[in-house]
Protein backbone atom coordinates (compact mmCIF):
# COMPACT_ATOMS: atom_id res chain seq x y z
CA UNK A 1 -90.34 95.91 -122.56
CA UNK A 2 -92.35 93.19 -123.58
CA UNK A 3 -95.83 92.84 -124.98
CA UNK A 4 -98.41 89.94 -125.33
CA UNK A 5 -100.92 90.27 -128.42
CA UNK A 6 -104.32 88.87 -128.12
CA UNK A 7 -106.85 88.28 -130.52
CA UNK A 8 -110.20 88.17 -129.19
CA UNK A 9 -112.95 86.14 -131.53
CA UNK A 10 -116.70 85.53 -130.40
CA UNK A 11 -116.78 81.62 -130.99
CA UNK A 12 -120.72 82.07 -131.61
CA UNK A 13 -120.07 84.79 -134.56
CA UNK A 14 -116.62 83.49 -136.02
CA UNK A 15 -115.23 79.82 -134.77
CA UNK A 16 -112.55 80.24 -136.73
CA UNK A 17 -110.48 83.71 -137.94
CA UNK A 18 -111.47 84.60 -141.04
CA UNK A 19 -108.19 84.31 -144.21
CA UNK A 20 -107.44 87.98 -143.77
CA UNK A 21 -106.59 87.70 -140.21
CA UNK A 22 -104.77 84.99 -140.18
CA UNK A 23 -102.43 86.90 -143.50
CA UNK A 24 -102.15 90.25 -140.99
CA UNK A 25 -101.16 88.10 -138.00
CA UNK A 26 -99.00 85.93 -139.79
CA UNK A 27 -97.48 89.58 -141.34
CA UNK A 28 -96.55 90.75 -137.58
CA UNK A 29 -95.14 87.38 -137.10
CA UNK A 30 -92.59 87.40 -140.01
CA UNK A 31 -91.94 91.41 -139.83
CA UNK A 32 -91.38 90.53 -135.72
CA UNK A 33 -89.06 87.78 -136.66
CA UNK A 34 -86.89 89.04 -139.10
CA UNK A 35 -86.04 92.12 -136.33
CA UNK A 36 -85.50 89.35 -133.92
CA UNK A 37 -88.03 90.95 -131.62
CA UNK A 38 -90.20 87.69 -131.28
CA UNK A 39 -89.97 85.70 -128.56
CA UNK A 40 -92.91 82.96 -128.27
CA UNK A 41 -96.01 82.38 -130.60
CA UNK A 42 -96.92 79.79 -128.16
CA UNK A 43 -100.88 79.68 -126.87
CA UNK A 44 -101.59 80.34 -123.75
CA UNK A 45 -102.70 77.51 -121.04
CA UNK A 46 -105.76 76.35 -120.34
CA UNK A 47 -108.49 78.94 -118.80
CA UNK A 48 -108.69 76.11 -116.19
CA UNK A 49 -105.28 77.18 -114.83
CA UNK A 50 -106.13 80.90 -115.31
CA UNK A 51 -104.81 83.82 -112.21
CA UNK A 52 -105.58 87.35 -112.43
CA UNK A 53 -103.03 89.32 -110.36
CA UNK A 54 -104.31 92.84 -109.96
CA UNK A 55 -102.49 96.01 -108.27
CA UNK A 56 -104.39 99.06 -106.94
CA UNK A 57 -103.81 101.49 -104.16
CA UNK A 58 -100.62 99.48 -102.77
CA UNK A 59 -102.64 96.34 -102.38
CA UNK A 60 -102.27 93.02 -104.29
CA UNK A 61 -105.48 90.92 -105.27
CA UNK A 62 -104.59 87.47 -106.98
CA UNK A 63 -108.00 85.62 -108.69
CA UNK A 64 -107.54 82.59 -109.21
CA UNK A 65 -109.59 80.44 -112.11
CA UNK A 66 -111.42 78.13 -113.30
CA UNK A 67 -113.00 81.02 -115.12
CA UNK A 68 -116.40 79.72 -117.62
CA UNK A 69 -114.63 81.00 -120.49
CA UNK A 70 -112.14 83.08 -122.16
CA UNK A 71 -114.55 85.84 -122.12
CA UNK A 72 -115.26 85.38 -118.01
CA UNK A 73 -111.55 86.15 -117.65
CA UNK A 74 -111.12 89.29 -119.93
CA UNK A 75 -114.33 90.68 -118.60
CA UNK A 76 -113.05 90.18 -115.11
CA UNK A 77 -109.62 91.57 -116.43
CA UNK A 78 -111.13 94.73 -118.65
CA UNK A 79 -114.58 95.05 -118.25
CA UNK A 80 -116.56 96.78 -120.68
């Protein structure tokens, strides 16, 4: 099983992670590595090349981007 961790930051409250974020992520990075459980800390691509792929009742729905923002695709993704 694999897993994809996401940190979510409101560019109009916090451009940048604050120090103690960066220290826990950094944490999960080295714990993850030493168990050799880590297998990218890449970024992810541009929002311009963004696809939703979605899966209800049977039926496949694939949403392409460009979304606005970051924030246009999670809300589409998960909204609130």
């Amino acid at each position: 099983m694999r897993h994809m961790m996401l940190i979510r930051v409101d560019p109009t409250n916090a451009p940048e992670p604050d120090e103690a974020l960066i220290e826990q992520v950094n944490k999960v990075i080295e714990e993850m590595t030493k168990a050799g459980v880590l297998l990218d800390t890449a970024g992810l691509h541009s929002i311009t090349e963004a696809t939703k792929i979605a899966q209800s009742g049977g039926k496949q729905t694939v949403l392409d981007g460009p979304f606005t923002d970051t924030s246009a695709l999670l809300e589409r993704i998960h909204p609130r």
